[in-house]
N, C-alpha and C. Protein backbone atom coordinates (compact mmCIF):
# COMPACT_ATOMS: atom_id res chain seq x y z
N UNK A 1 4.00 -7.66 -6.18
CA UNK A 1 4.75 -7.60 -4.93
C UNK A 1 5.18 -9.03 -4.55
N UNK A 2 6.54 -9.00 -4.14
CA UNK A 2 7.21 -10.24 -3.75
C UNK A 2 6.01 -11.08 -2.56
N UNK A 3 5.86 -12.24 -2.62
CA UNK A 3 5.50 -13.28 -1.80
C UNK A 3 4.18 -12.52 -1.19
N UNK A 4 2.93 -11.90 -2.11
CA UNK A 4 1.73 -11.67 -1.82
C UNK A 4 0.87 -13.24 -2.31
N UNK A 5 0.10 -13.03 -1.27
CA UNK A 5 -0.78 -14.34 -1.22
C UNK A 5 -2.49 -13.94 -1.57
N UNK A 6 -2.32 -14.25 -2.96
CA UNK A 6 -4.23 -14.00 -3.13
C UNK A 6 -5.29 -14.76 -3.05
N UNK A 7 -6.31 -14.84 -2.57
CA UNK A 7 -7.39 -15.69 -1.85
C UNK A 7 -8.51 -15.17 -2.66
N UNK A 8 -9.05 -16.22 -2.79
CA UNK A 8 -10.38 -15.81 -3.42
C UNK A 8 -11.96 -15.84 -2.27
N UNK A 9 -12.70 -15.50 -1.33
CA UNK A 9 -13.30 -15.96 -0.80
C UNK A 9 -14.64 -15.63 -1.07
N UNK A 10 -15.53 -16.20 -1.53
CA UNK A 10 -17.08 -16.18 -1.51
C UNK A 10 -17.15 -15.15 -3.23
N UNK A 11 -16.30 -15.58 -4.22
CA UNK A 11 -16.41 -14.79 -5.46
C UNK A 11 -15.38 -13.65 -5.41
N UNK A 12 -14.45 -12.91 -4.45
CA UNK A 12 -14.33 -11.29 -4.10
C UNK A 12 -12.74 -11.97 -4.01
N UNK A 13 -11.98 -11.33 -4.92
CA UNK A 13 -10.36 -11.26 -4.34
C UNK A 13 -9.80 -10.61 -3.09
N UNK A 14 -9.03 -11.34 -2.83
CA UNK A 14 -8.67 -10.41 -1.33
C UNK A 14 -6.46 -10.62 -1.48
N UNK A 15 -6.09 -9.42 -0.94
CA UNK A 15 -4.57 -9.58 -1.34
C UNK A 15 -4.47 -10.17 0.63
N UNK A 16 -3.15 -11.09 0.58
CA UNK A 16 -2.68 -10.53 2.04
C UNK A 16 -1.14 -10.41 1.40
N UNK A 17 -0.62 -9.63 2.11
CA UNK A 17 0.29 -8.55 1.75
C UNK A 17 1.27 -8.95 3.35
N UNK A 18 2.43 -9.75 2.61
CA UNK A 18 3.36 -9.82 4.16
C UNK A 18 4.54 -8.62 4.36
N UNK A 19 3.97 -8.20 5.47
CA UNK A 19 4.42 -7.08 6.02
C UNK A 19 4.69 -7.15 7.72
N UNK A 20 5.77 -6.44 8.04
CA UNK A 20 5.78 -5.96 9.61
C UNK A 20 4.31 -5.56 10.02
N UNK A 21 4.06 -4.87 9.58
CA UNK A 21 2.54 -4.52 10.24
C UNK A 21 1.36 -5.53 10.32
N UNK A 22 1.65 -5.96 9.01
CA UNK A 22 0.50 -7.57 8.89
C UNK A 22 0.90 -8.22 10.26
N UNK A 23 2.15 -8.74 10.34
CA UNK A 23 2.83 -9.11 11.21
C UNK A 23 2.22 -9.29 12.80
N UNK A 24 2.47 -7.76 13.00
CA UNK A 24 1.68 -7.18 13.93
C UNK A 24 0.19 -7.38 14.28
N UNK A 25 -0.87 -7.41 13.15
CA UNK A 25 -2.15 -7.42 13.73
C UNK A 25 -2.22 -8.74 13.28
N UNK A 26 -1.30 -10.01 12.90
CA UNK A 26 -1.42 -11.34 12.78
C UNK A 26 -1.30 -11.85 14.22
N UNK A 27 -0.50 -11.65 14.53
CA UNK A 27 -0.01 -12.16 16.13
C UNK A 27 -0.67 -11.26 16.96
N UNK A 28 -1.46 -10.18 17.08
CA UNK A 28 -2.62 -9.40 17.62
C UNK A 28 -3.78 -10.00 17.74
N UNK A 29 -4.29 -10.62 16.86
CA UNK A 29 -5.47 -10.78 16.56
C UNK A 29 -5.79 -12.74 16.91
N UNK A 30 -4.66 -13.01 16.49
CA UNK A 30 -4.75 -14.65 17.27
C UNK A 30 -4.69 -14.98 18.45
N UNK A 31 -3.62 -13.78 18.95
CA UNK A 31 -3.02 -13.70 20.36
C UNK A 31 -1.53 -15.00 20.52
N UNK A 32 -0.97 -15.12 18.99
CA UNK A 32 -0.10 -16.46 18.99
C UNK A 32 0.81 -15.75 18.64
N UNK A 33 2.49 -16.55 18.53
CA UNK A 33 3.57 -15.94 17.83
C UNK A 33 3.26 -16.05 16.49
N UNK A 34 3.66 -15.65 15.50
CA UNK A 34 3.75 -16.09 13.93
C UNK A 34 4.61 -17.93 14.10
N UNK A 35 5.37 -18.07 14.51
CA UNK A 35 6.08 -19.51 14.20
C UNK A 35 4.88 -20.79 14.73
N UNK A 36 3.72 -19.99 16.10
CA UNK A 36 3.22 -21.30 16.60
C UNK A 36 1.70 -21.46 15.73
N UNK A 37 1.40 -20.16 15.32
CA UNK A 37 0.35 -20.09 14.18
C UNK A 37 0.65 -20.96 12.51
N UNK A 38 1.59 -20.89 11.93
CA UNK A 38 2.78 -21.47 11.08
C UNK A 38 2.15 -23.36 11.60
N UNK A 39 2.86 -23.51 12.34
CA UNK A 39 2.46 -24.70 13.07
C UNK A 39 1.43 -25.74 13.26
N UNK A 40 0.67 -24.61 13.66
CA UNK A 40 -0.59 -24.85 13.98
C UNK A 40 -2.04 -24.97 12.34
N UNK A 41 -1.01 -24.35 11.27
CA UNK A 41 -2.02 -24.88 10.32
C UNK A 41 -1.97 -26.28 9.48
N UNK A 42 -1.08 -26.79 10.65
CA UNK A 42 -1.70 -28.59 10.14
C UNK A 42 -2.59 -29.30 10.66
N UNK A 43 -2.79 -28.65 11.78
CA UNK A 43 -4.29 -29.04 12.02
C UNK A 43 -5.33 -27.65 12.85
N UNK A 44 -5.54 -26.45 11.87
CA UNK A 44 -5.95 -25.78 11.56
C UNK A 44 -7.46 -25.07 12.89
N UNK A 45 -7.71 -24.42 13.04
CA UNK A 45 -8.53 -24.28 13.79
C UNK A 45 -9.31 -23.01 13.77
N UNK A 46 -10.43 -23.13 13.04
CA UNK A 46 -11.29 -22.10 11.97
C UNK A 46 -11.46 -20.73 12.85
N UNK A 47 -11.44 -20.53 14.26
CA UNK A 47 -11.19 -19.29 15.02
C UNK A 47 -10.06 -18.41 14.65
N UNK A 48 -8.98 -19.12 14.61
CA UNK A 48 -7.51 -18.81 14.03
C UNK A 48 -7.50 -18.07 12.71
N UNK A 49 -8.06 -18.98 11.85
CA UNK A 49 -8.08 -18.42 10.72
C UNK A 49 -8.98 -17.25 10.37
N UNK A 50 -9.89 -17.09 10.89
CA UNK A 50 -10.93 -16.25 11.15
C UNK A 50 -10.76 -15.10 11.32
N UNK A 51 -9.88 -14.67 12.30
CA UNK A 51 -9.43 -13.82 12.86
C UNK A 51 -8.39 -13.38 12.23
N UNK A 52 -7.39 -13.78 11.75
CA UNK A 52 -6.19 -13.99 10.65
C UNK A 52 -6.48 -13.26 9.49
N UNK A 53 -7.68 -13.82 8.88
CA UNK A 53 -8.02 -13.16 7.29
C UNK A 53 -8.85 -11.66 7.70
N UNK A 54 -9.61 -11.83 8.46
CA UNK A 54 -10.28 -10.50 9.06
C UNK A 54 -9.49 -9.36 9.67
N UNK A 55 -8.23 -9.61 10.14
CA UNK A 55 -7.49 -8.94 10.81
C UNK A 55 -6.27 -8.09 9.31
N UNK A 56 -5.81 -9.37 7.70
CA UNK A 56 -5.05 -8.47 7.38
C UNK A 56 -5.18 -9.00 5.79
N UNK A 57 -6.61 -9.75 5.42
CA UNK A 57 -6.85 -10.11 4.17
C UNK A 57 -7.78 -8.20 3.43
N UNK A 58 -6.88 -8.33 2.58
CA UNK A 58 -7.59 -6.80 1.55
C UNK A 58 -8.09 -6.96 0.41
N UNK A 59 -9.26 -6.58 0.42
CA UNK A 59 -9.76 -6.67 -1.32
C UNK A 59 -9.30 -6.11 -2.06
N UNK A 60 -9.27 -6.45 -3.02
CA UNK A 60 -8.76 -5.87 -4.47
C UNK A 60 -9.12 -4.95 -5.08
N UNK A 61 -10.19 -4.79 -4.75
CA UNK A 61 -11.90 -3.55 -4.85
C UNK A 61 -11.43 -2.63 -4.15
N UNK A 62 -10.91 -2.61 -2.82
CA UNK A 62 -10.62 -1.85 -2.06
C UNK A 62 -12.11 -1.64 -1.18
N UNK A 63 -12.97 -2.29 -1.71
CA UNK A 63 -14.46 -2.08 -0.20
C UNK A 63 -14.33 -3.74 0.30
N UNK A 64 -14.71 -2.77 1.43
CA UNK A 64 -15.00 -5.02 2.20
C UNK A 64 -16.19 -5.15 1.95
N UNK A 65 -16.62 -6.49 1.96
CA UNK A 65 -18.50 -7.05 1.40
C UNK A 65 -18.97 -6.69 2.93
N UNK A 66 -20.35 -6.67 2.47
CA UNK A 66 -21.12 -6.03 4.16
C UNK A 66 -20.65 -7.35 5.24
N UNK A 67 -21.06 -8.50 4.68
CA UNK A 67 -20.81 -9.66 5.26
C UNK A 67 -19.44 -9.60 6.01
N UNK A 68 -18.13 -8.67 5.97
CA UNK A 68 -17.04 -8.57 6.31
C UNK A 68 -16.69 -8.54 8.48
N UNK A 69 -18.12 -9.72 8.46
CA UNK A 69 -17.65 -9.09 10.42
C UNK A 69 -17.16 -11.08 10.56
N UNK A 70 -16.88 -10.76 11.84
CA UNK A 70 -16.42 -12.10 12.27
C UNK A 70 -17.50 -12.95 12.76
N UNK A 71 -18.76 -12.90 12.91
CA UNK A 71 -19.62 -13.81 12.78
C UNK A 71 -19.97 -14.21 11.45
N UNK A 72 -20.27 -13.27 11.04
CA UNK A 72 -21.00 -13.70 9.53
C UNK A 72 -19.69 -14.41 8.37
N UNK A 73 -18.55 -13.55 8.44
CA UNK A 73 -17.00 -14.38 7.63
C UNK A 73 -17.08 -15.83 8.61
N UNK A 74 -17.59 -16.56 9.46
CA UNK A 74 -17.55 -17.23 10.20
C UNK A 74 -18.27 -18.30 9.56
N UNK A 75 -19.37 -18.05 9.74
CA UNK A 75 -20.53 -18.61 9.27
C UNK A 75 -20.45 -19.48 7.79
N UNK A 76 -19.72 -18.18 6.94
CA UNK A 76 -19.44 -18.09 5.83
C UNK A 76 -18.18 -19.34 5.61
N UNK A 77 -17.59 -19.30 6.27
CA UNK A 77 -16.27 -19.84 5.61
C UNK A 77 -16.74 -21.71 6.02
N UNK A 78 -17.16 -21.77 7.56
CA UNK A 78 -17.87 -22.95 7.33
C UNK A 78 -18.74 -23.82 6.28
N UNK A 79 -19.61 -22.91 6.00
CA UNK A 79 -20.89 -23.15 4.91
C UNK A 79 -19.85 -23.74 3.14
N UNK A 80 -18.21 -22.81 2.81
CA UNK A 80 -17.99 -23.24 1.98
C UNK A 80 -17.06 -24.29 1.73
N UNK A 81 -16.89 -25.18 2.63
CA UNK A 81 -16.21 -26.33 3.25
C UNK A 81 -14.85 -25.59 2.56
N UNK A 82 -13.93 -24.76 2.75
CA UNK A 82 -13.11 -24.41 2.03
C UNK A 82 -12.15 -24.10 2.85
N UNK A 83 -12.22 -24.79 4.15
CA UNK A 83 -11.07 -24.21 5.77
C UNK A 83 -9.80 -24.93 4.93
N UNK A 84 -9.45 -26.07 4.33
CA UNK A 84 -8.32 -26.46 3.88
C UNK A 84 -7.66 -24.85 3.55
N UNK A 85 -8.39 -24.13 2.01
CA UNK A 85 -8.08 -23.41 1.32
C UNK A 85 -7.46 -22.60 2.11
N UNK A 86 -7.85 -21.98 2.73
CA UNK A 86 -7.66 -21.20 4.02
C UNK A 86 -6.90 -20.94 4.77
N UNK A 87 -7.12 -22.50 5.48
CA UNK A 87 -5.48 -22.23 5.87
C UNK A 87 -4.39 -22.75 5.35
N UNK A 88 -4.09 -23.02 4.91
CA UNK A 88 -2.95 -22.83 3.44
C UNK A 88 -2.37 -21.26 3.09
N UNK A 89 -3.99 -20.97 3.04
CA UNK A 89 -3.16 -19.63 2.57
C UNK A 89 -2.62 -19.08 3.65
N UNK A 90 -3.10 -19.01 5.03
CA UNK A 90 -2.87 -18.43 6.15
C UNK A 90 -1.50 -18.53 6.62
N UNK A 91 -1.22 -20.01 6.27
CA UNK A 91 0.33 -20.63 6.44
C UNK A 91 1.60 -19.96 5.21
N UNK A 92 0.59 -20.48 4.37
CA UNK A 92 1.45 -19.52 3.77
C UNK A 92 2.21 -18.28 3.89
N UNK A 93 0.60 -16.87 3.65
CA UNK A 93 1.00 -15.58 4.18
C UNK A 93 2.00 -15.35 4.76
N UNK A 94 2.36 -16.07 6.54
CA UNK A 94 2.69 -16.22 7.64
C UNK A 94 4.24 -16.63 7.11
N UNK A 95 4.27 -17.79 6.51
CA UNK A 95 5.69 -17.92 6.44
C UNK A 95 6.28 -16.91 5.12
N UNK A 96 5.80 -16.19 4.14
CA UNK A 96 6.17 -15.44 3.48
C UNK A 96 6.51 -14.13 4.05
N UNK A 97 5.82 -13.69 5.54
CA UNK A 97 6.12 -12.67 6.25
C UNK A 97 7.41 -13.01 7.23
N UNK A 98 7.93 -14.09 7.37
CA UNK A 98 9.13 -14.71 7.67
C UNK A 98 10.11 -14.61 7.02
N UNK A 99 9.60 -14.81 5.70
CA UNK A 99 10.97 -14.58 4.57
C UNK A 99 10.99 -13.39 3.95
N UNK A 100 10.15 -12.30 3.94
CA UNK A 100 9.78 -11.12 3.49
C UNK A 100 11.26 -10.23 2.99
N UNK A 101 11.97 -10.21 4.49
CA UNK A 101 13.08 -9.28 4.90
C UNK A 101 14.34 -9.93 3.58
N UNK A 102 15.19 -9.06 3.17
CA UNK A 102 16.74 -9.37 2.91
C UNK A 102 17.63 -8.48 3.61
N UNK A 103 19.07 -8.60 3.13
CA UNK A 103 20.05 -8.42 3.89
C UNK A 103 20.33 -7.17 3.60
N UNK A 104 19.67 -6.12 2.55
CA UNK A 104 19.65 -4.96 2.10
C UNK A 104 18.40 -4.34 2.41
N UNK A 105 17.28 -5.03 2.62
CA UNK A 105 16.41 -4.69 3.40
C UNK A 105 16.61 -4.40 5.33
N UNK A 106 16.92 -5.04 5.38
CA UNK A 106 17.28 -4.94 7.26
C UNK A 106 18.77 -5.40 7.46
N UNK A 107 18.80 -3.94 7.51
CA UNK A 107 20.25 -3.82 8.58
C UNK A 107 20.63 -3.78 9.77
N UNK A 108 21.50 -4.48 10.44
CA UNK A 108 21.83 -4.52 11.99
C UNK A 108 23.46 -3.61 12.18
N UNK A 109 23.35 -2.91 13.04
CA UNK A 109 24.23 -1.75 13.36
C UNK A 109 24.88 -2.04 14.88
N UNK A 110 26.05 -2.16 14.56
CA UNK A 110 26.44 -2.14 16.24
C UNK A 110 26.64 -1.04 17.18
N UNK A 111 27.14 -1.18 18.12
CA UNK A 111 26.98 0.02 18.69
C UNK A 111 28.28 1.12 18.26
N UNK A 112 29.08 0.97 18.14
CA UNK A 112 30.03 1.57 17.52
C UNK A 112 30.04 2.22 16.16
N UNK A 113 29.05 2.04 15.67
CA UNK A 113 28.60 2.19 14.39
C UNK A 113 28.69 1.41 13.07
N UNK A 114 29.41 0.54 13.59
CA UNK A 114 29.93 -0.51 12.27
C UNK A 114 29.34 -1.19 11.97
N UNK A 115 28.64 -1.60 10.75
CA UNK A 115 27.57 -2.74 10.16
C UNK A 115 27.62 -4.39 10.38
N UNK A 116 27.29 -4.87 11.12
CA UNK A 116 27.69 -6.28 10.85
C UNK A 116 26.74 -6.98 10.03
């Protein structure tokens, strides 16, 4: 799949998959736009990301590890000094769900019916 971002965290693949819906529980779950999250991973802030991978990172396995809550992925991601990794990918994801769309993908319709 075009502009999927795979993460490896604690041994376990995880896909994030940019999508409208990712979209959705990305900017849900931070409580940010996508452009100020984008932004914001240059100087990164491990709540953010936290919430980010928990909200629309998927294993590959298709089960989440028990460890899969937001204290313990917390805990976890500290312990593997690996927040760079992280958010990178997060930034990434984020701007690949920006570029996701084409011009045959999403169409705009006027009101008259004519395509612009």
């Amino acid at each position: 799949m075009r502009g999927l971002v795979l993460l490896d965290i604690e041994g376990l693949e995880f896909n994030l998959v940019p999508s409208f819906e990712n979209l959705d529980k990305l900017e849900t779950a931070t409580g940010k736009p996508i452009y100020e999250l984008i932004f914001q991973m240059q100087q990164p802030k491990v709540g953010d990301i936290t919430k980010a991978l928990l909200a629309c990172a998927v294993p590959t396995t298709g089960r989440y590890p028990d460890w899969w809550t937001r204290e313990e992925f917390y805990k976890r991601m500290l312990k593997s000094k690996r927040l760079s990794d992280y958010a990178i990918a997060v930034a990434t994801f984020a701007g690949n769900i920006l570029t996701a769309g084409s011009d045959s993908d999403i169409k705009t319709v006027s009101e008259d019916g004519e395509k612009k």
